[in-house]
Structure formats: C-alpha cells, structure tokens
PDB file of N, CA and C in Angstrom:
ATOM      1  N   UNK A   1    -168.747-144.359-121.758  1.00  0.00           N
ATOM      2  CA  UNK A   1    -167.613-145.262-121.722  1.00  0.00           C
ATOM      3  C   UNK A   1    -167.163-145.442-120.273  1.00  0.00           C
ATOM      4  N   UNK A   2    -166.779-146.662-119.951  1.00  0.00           N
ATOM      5  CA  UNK A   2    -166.547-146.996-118.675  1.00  0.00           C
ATOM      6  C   UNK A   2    -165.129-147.021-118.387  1.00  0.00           C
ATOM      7  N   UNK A   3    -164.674-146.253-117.413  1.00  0.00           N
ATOM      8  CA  UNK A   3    -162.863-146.125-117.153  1.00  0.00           C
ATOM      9  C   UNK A   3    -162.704-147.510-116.338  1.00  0.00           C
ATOM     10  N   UNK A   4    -161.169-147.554-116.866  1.00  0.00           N
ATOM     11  CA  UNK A   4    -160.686-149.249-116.586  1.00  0.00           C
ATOM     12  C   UNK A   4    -160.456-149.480-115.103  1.00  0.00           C
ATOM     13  N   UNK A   5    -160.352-148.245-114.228  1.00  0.00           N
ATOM     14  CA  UNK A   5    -160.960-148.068-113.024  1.00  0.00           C
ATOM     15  C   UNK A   5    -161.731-148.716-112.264  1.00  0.00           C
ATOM     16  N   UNK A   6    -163.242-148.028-113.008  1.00  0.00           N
ATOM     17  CA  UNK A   6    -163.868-148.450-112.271  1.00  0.00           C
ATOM     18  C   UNK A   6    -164.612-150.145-112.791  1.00  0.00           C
ATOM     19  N   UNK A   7    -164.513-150.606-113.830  1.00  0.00           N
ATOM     20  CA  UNK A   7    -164.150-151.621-114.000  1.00  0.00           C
ATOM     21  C   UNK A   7    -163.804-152.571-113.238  1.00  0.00           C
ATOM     22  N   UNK A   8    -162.149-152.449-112.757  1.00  0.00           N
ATOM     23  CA  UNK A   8    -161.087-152.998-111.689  1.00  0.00           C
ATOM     24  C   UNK A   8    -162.390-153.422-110.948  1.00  0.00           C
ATOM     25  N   UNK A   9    -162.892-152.053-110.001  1.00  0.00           N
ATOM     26  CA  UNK A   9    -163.421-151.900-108.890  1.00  0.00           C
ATOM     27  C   UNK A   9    -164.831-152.569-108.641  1.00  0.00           C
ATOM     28  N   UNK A  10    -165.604-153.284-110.057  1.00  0.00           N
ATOM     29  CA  UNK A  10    -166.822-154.240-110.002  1.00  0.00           C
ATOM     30  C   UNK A  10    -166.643-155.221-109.887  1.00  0.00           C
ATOM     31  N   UNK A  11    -164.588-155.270-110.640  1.00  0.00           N
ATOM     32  CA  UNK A  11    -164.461-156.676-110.683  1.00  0.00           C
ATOM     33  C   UNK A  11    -164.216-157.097-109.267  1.00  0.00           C
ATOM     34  N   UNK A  12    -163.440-156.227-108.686  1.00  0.00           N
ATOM     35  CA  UNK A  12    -162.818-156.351-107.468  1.00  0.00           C
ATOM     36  C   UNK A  12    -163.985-157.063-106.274  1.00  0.00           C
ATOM     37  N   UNK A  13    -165.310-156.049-106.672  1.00  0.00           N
ATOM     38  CA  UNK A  13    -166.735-155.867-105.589  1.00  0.00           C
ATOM     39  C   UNK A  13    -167.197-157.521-105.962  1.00  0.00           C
ATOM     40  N   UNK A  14    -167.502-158.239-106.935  1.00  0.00           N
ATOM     41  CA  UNK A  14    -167.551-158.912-107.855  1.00  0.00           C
ATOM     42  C   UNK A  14    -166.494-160.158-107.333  1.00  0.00           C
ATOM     43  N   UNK A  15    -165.375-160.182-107.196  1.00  0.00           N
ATOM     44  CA  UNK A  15    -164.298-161.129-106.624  1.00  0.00           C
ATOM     45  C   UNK A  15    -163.576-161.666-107.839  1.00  0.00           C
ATOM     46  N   UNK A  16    -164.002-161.308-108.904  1.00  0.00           N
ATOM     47  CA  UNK A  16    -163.290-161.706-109.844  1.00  0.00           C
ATOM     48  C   UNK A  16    -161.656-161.082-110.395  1.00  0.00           C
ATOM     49  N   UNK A  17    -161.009-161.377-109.731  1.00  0.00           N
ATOM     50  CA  UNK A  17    -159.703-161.247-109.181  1.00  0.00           C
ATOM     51  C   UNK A  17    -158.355-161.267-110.315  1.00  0.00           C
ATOM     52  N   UNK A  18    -158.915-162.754-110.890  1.00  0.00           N
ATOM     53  CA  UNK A  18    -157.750-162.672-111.752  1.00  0.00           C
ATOM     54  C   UNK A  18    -158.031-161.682-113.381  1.00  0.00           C
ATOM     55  N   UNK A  19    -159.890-161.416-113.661  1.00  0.00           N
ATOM     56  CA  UNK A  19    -159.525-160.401-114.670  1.00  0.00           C
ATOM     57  C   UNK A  19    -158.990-158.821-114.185  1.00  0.00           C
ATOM     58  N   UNK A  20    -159.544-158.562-112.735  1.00  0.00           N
ATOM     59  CA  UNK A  20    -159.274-157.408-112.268  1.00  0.00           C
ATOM     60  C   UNK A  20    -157.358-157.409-112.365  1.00  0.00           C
ATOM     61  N   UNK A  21    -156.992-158.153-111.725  1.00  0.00           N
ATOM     62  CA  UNK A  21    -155.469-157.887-112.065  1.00  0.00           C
ATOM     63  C   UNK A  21    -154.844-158.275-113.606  1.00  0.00           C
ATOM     64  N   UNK A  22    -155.509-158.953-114.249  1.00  0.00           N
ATOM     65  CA  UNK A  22    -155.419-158.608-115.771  1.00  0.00           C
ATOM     66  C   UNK A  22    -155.202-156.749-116.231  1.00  0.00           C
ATOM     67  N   UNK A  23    -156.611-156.290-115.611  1.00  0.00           N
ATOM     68  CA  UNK A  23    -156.183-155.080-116.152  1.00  0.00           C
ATOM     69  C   UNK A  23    -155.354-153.960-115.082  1.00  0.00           C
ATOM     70  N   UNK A  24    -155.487-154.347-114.035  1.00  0.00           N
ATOM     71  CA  UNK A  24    -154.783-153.392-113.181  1.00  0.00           C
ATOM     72  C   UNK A  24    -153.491-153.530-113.417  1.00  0.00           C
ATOM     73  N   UNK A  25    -152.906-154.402-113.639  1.00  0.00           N
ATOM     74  CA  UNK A  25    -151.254-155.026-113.707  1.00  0.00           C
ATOM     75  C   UNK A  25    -150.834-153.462-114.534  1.00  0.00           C
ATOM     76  N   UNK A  26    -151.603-153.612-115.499  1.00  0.00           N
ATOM     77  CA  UNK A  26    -151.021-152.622-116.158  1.00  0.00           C
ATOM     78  C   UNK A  26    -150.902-151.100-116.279  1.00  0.00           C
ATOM     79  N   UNK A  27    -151.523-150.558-114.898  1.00  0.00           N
ATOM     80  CA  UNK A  27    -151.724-149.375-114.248  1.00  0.00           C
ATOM     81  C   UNK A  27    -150.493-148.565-114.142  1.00  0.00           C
ATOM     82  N   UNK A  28    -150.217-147.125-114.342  1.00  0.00           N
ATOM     83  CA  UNK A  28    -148.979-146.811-113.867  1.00  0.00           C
ATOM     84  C   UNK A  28    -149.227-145.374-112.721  1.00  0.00           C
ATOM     85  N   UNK A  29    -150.130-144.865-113.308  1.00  0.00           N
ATOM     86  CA  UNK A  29    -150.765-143.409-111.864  1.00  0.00           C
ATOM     87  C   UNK A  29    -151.622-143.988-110.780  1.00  0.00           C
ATOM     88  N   UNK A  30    -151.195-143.726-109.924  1.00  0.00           N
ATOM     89  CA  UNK A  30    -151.674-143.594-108.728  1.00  0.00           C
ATOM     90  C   UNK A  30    -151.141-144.887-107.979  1.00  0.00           C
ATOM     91  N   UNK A  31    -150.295-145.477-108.525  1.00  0.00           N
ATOM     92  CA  UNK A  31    -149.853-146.808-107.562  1.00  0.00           C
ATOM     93  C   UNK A  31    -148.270-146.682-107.639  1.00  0.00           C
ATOM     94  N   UNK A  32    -147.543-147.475-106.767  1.00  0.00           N
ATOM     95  CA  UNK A  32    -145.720-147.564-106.790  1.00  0.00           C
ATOM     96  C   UNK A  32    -145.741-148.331-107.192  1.00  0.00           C
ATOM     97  N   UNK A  33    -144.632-148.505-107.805  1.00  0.00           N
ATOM     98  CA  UNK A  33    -143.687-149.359-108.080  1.00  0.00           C
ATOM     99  C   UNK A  33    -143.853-150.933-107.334  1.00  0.00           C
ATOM    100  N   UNK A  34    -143.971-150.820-106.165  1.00  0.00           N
ATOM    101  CA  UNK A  34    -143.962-152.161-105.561  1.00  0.00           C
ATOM    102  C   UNK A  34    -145.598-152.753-105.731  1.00  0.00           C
ATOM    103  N   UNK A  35    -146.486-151.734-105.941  1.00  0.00           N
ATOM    104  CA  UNK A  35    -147.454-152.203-105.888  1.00  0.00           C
ATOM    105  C   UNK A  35    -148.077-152.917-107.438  1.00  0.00           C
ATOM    106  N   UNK A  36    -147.554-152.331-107.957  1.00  0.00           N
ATOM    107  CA  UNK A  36    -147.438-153.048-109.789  1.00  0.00           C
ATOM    108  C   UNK A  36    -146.942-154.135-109.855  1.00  0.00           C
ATOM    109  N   UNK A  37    -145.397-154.520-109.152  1.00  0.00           N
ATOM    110  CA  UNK A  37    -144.876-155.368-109.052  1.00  0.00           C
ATOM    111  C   UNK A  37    -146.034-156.405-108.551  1.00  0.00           C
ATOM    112  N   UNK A  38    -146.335-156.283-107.485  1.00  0.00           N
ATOM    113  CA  UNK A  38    -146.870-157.277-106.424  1.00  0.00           C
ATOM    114  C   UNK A  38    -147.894-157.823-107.577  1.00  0.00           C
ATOM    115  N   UNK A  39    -148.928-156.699-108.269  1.00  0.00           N
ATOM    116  CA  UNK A  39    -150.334-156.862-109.353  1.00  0.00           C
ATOM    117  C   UNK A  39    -149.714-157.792-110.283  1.00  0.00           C
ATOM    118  N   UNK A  40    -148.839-157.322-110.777  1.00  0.00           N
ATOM    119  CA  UNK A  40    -148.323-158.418-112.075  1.00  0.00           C
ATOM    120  C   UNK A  40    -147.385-160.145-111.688  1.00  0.00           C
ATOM    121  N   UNK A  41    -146.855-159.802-110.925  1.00  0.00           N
ATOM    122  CA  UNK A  41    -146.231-160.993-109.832  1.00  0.00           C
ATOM    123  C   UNK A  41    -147.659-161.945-109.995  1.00  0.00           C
ATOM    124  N   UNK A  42    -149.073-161.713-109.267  1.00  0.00           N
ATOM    125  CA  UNK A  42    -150.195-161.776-108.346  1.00  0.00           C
ATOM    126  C   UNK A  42    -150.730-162.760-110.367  1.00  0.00           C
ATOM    127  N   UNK A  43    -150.702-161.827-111.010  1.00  0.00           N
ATOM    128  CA  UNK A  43    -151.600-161.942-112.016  1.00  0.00           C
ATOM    129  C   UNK A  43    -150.463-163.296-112.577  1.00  0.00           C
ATOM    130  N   UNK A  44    -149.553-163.106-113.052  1.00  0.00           N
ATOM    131  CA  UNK A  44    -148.357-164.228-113.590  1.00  0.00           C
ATOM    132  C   UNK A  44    -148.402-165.713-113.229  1.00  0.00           C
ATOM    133  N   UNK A  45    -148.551-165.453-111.621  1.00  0.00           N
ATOM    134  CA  UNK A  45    -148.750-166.604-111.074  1.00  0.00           C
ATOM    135  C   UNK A  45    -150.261-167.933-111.319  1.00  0.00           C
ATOM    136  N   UNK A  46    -151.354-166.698-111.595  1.00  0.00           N
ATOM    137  CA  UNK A  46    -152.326-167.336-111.697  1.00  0.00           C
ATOM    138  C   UNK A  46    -152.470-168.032-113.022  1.00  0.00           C
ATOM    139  N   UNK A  47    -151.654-167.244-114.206  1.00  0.00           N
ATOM    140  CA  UNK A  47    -151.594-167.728-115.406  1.00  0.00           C
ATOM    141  C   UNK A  47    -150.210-168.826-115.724  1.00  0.00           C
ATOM    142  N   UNK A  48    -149.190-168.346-115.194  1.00  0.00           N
ATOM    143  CA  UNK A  48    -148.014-169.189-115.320  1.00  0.00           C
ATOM    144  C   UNK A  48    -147.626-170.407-113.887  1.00  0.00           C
ATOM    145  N   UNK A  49    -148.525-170.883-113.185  1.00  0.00           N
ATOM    146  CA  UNK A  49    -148.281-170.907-112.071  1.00  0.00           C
ATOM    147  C   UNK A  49    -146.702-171.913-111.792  1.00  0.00           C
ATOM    148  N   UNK A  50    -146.907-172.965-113.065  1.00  0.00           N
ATOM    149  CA  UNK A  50    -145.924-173.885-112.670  1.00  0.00           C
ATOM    150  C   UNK A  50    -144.470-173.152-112.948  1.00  0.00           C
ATOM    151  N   UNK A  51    -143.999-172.350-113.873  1.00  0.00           N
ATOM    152  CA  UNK A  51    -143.134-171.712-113.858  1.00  0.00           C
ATOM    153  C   UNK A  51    -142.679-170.554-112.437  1.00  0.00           C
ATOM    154  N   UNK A  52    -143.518-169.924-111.646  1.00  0.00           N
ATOM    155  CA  UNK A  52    -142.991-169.588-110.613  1.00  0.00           C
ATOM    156  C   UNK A  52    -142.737-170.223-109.458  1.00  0.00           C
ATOM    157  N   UNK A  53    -143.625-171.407-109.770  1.00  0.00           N
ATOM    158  CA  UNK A  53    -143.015-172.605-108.705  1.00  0.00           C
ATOM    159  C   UNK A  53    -141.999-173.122-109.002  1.00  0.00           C
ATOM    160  N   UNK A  54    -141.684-173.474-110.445  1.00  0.00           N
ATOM    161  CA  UNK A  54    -140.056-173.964-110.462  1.00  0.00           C
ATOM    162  C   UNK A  54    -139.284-172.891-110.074  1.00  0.00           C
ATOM    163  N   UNK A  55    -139.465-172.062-109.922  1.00  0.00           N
ATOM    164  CA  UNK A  55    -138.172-170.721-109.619  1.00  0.00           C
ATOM    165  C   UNK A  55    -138.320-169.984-108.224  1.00  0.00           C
ATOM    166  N   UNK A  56    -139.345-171.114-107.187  1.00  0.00           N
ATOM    167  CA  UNK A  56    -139.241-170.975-105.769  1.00  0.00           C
ATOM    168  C   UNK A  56    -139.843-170.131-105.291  1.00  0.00           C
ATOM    169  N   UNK A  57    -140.996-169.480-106.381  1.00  0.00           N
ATOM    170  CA  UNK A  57    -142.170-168.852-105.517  1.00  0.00           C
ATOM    171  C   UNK A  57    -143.477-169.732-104.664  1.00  0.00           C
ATOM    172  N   UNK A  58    -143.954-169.236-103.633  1.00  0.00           N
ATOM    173  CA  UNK A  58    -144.970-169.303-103.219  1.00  0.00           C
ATOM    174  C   UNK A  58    -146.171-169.014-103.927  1.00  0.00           C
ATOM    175  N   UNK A  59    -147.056-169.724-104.585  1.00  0.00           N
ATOM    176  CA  UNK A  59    -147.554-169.094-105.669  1.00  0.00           C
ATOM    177  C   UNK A  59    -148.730-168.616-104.706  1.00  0.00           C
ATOM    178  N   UNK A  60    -149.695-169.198-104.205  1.00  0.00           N
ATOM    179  CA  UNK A  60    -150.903-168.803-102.900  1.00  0.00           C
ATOM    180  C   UNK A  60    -150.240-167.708-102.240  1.00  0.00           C
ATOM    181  N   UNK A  61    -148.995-166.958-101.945  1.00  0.00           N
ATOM    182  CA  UNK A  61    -148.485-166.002-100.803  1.00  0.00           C
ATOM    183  C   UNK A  61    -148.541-165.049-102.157  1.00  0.00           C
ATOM    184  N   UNK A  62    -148.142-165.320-103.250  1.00  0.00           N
ATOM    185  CA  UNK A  62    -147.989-164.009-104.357  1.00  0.00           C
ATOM    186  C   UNK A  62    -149.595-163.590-104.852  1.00  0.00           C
ATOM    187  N   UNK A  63    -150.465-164.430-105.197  1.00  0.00           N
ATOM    188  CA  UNK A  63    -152.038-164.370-105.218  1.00  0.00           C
ATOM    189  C   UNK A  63    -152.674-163.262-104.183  1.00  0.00           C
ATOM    190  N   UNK A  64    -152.417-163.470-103.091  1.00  0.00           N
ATOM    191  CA  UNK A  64    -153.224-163.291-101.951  1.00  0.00           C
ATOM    192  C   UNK A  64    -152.251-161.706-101.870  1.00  0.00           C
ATOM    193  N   UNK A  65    -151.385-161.774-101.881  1.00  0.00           N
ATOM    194  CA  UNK A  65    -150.661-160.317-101.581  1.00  0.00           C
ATOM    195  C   UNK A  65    -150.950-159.462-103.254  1.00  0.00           C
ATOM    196  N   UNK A  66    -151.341-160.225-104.353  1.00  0.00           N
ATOM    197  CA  UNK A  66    -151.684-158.916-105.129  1.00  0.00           C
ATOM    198  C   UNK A  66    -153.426-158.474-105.336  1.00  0.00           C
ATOM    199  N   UNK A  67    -154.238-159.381-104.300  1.00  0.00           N
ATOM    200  CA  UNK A  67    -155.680-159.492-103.664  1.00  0.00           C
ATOM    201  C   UNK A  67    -155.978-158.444-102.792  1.00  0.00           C
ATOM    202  N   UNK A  68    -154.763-158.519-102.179  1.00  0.00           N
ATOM    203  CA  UNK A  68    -154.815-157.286-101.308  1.00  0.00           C
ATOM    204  C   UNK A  68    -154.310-156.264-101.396  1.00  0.00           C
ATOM    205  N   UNK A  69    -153.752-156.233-102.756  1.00  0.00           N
ATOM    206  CA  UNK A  69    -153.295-154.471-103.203  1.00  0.00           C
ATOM    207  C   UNK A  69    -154.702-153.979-103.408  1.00  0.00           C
ATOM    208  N   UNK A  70    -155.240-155.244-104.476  1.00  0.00           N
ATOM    209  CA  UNK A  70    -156.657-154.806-105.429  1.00  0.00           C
ATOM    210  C   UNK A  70    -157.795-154.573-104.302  1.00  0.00           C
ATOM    211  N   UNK A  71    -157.191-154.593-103.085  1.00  0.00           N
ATOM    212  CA  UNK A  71    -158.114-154.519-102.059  1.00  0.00           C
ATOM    213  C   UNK A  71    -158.011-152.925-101.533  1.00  0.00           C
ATOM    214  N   UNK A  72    -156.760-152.964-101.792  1.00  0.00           N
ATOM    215  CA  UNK A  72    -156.274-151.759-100.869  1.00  0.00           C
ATOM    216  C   UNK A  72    -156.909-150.555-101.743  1.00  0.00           C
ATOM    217  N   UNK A  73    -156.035-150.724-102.931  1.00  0.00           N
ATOM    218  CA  UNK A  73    -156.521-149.586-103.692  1.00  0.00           C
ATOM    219  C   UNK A  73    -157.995-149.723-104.477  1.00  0.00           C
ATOM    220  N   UNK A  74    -158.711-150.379-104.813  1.00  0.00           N
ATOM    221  CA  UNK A  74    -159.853-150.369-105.404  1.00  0.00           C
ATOM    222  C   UNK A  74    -161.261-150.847-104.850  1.00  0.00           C
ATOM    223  N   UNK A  75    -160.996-151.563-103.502  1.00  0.00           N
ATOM    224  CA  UNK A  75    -162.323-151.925-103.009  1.00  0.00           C
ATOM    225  C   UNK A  75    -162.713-150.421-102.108  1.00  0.00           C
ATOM    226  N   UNK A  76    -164.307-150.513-102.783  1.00  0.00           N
ATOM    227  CA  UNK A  76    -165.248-148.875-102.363  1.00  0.00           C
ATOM    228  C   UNK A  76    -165.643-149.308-101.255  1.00  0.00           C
TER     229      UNK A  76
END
C-alpha cells in the first residue's frame, strides 16, 4: 500500500499539482498551520476560482504560493 505521502511526492515530481494539493490540503503532521492554510487556499482557488476572485483574491499569487509549499515540503 502506498502512503498518501509519497503519492503527494510523484504527484509533485510529476507536476500534477492540483491532485497533489487535493490530497495534501488535508494533511495535519508535519506541516503548520499556515502551511495547510496556504495548501487548501492554493487547492480552492483552482477549483472555485471565480468565487475567490469575487472576494479579492489573487487567484495565480494563491496557486503559486501553495506550489511552493508542495515544493518545499515534498519535492525529493
């Protein structure tokens, strides 16, 4: 059985971004608080995009900053 880990981390190698933060969003060991935030923010946007644009997000600045969590913490 394959941990959702390392998963993340093929998807990540892989670039496939928005399933990797599909499942990372929902991570709670080994990451903060802000960094969940940023994953699920990152993931929301790609699925809801027009709703965080009506409410004055940057949707490309929230993408790219939860790209680079999945960067931080999961690219080998």
């Amino acid at each position: 059985m394959v941990k959702k880990t390392e998963q993340v981390r093929k998807m990540v190698a892989q670039g496939q971004y928005k399933e990797a933060l599909r499942i990372a969003k929902g991570f709670r060991l080994g990451i903060t608080q802000e960094q969940s935030s940023t994953l699920t923010r990152a993931y929301e946007c790609m699925v809801h995009p027009d709703f965080y644009r009506s409410i004055g997000k940057n949707i490309q600045e929230c993408i790219d900053g939860g790209v680079a969590v999945l960067h931080e913490l999961y690219a080998s």
